[in-house]
C-alpha atoms as a PDB file:
ATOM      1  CA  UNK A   1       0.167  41.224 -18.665  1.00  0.00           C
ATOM      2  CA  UNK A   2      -2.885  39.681 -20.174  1.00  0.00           C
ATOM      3  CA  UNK A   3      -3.779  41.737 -23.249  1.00  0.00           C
ATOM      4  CA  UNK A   4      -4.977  40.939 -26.462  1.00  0.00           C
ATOM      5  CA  UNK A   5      -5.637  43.304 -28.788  1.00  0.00           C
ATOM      6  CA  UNK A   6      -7.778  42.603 -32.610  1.00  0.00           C
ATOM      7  CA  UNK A   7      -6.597  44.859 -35.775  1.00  0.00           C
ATOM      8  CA  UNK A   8      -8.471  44.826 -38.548  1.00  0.00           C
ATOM      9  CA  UNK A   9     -10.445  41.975 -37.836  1.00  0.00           C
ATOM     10  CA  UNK A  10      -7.322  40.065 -36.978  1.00  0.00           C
ATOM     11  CA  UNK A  11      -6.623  38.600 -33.056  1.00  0.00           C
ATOM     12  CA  UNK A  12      -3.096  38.464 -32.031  1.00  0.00           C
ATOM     13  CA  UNK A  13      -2.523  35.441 -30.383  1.00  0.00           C
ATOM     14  CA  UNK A  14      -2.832  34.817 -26.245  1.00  0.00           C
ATOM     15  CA  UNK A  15       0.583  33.962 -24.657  1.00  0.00           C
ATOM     16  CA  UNK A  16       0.574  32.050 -21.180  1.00  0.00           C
ATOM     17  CA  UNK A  17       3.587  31.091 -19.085  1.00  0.00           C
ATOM     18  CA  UNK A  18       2.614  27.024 -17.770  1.00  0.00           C
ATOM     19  CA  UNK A  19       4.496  26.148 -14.816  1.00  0.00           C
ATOM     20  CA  UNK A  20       4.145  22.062 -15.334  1.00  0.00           C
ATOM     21  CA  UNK A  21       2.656  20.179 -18.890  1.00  0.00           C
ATOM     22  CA  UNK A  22      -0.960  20.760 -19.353  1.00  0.00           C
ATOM     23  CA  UNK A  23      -3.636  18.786 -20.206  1.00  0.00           C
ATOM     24  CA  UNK A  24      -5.995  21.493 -20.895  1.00  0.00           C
ATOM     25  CA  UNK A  25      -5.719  25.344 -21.255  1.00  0.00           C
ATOM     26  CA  UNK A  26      -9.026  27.342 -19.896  1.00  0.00           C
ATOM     27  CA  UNK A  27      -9.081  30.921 -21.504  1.00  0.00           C
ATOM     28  CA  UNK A  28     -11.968  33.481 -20.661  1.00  0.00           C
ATOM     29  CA  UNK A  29     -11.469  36.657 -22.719  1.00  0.00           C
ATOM     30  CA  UNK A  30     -13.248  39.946 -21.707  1.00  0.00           C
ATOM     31  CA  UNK A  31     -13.734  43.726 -23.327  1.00  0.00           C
ATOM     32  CA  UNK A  32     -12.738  46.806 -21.961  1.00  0.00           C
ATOM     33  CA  UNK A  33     -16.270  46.984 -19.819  1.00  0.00           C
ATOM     34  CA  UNK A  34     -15.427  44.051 -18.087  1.00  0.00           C
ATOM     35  CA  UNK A  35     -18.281  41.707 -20.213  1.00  0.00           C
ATOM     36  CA  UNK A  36     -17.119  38.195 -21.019  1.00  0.00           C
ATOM     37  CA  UNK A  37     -17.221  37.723 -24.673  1.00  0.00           C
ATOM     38  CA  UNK A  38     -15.538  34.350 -25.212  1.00  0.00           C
ATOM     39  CA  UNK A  39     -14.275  31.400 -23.199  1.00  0.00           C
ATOM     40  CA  UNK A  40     -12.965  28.376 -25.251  1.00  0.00           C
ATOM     41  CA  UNK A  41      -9.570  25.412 -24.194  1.00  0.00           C
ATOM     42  CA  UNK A  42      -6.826  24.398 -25.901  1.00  0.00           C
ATOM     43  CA  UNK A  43      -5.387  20.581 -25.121  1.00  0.00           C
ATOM     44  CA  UNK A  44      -1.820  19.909 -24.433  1.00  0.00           C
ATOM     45  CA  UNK A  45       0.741  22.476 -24.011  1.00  0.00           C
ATOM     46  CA  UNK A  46       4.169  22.204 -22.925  1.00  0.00           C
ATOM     47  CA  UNK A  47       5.834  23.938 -19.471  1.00  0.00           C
ATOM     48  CA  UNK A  48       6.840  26.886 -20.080  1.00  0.00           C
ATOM     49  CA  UNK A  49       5.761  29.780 -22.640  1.00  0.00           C
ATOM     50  CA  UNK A  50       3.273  29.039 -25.115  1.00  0.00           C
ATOM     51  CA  UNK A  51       1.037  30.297 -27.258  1.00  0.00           C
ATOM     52  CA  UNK A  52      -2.875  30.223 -27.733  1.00  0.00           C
ATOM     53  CA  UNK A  53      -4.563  30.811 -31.048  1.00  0.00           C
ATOM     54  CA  UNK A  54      -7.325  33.164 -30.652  1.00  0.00           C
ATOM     55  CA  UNK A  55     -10.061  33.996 -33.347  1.00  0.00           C
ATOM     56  CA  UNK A  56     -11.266  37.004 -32.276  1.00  0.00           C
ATOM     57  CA  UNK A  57     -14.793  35.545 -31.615  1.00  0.00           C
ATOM     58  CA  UNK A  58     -17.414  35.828 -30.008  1.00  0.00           C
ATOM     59  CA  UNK A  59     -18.963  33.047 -27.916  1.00  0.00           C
ATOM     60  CA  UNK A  60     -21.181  32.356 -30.587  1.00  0.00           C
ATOM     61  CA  UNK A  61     -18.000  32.610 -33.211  1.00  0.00           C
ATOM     62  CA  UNK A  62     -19.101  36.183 -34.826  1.00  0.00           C
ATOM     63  CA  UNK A  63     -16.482  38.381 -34.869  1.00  0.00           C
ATOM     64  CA  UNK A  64     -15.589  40.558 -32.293  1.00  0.00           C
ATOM     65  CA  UNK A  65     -14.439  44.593 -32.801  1.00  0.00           C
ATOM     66  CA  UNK A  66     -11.120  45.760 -33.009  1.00  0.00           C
ATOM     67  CA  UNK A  67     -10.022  46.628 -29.741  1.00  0.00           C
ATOM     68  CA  UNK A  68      -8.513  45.924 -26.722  1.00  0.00           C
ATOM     69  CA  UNK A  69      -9.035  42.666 -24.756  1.00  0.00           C
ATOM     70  CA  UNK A  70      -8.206  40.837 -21.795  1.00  0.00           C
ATOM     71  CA  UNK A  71      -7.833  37.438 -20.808  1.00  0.00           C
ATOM     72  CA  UNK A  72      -7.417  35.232 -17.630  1.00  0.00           C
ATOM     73  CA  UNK A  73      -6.260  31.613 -17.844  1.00  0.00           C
ATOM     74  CA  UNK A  74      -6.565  28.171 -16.086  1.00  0.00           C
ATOM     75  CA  UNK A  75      -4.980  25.034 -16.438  1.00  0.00           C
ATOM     76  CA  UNK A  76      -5.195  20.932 -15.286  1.00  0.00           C
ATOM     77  CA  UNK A  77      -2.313  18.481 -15.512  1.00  0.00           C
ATOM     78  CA  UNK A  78      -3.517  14.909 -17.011  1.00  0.00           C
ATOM     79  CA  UNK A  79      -4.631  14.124 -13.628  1.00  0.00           C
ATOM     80  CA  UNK A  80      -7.735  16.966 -13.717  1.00  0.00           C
ATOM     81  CA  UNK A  81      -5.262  19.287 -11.125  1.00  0.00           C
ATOM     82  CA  UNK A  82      -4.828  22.779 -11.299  1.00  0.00           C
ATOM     83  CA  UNK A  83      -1.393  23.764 -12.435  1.00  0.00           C
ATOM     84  CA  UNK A  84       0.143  27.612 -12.450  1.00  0.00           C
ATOM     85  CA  UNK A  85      -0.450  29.386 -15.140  1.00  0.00           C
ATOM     86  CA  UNK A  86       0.159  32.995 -15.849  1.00  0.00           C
ATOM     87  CA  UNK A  87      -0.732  35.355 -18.864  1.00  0.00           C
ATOM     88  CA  UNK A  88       1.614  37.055 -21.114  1.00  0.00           C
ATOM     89  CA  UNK A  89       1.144  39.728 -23.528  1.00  0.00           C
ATOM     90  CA  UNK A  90       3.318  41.581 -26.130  1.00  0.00           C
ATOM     91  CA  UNK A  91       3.213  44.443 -28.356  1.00  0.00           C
ATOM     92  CA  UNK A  92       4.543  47.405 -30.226  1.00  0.00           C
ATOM     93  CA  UNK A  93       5.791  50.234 -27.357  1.00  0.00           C
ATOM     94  CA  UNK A  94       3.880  53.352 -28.214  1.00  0.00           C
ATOM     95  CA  UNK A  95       5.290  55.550 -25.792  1.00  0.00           C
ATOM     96  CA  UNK A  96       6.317  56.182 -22.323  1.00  0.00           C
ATOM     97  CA  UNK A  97       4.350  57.550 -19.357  1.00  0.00           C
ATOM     98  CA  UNK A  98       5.089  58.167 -15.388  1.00  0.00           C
ATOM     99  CA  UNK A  99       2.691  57.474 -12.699  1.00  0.00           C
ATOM    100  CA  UNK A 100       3.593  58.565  -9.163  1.00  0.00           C
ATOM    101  CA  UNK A 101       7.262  58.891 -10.422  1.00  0.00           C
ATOM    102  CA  UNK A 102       7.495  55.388 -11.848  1.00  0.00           C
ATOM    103  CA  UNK A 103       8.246  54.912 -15.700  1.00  0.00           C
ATOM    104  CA  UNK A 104       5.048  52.869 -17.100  1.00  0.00           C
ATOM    105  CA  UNK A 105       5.438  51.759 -20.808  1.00  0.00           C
ATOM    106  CA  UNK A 106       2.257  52.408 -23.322  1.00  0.00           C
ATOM    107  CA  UNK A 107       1.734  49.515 -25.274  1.00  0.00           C
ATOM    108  CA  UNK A 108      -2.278  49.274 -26.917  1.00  0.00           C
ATOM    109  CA  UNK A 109      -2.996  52.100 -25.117  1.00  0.00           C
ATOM    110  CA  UNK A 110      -2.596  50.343 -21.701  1.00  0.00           C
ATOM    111  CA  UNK A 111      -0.002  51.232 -19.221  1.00  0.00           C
ATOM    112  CA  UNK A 112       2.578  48.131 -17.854  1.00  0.00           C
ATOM    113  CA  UNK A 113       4.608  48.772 -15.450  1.00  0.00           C
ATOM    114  CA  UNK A 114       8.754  48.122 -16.236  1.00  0.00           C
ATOM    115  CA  UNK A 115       8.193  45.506 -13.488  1.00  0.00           C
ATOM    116  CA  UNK A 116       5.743  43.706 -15.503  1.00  0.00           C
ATOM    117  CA  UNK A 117       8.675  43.381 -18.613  1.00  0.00           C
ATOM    118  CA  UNK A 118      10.179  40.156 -19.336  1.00  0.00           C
ATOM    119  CA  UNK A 119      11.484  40.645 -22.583  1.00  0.00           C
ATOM    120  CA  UNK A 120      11.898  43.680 -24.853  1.00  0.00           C
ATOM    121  CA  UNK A 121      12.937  42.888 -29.055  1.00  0.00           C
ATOM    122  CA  UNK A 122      13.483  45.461 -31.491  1.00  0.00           C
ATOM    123  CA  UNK A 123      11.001  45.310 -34.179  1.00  0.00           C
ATOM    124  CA  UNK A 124      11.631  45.817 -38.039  1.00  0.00           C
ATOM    125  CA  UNK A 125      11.057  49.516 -38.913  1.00  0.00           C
ATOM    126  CA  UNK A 126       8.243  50.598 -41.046  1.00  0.00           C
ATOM    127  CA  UNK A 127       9.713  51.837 -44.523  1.00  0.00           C
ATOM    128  CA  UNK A 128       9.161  55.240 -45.792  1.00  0.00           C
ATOM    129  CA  UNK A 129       7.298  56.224 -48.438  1.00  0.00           C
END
């Protein structure tokens, strides 16, 4: 997947999947309408997954709302070539939905398919009050 989601003023961070070493990591991150709010690169990541620090800012670094984001990704090798590159996301399961008979898990409110999983890890439960 390639969401990123901002609570409380806070970005989570991107997560990409490189299939060689990269020189430079290309992220443009959009809102739900589809309007490009930030682009920015990251230098030299390591094959395989990685992650991208993201502040949750604007082009012109204000602050962006909480919310749901997405974000597509490009990367160059040392030599200026294109490399593959996919976006990951995670987050906490909220619930389950079917589409067409197929099991879709809810996670910020989006649906992703069980095709789509590549890992699932418990997380620490909340404590009561």
């Amino acid at each position: 997947g390639n969401a990123s989601h901002i609570t409380e003023g806070l970005a989570e961070p991107l997560q990409v999947n490189l299939d060689a070493p990269a020189a430079e990591v290309f992220i443009s991150v959009y809102d739900t309408t589809g309007a490009l709010r930030s682009t920015f690169s990251t230098p030299d990541m390591a094959a395989g997954r990685g992650t991208v620090e993201w502040a949750g800012t604007d082009m012109n670094n204000n602050p962006l709302p909480d919310g749901n984001y997405r974000f597509e990704v490009a990367a160059t090798d040392a030599a200026g070539e294109e490399i593959g590159i996919s976006p990951l996301s995670s987050g906490r399961v909220s619930g389950v939905t079917f589409n067409n008979g197929e099991a879709h898990l809810v996670v910020h409110g989006q649906s992703v398919r069980l095709d789509d999983i590549i890992e699932v890890i418990q997380g620490v439960a909340a404590e009561e009050s």
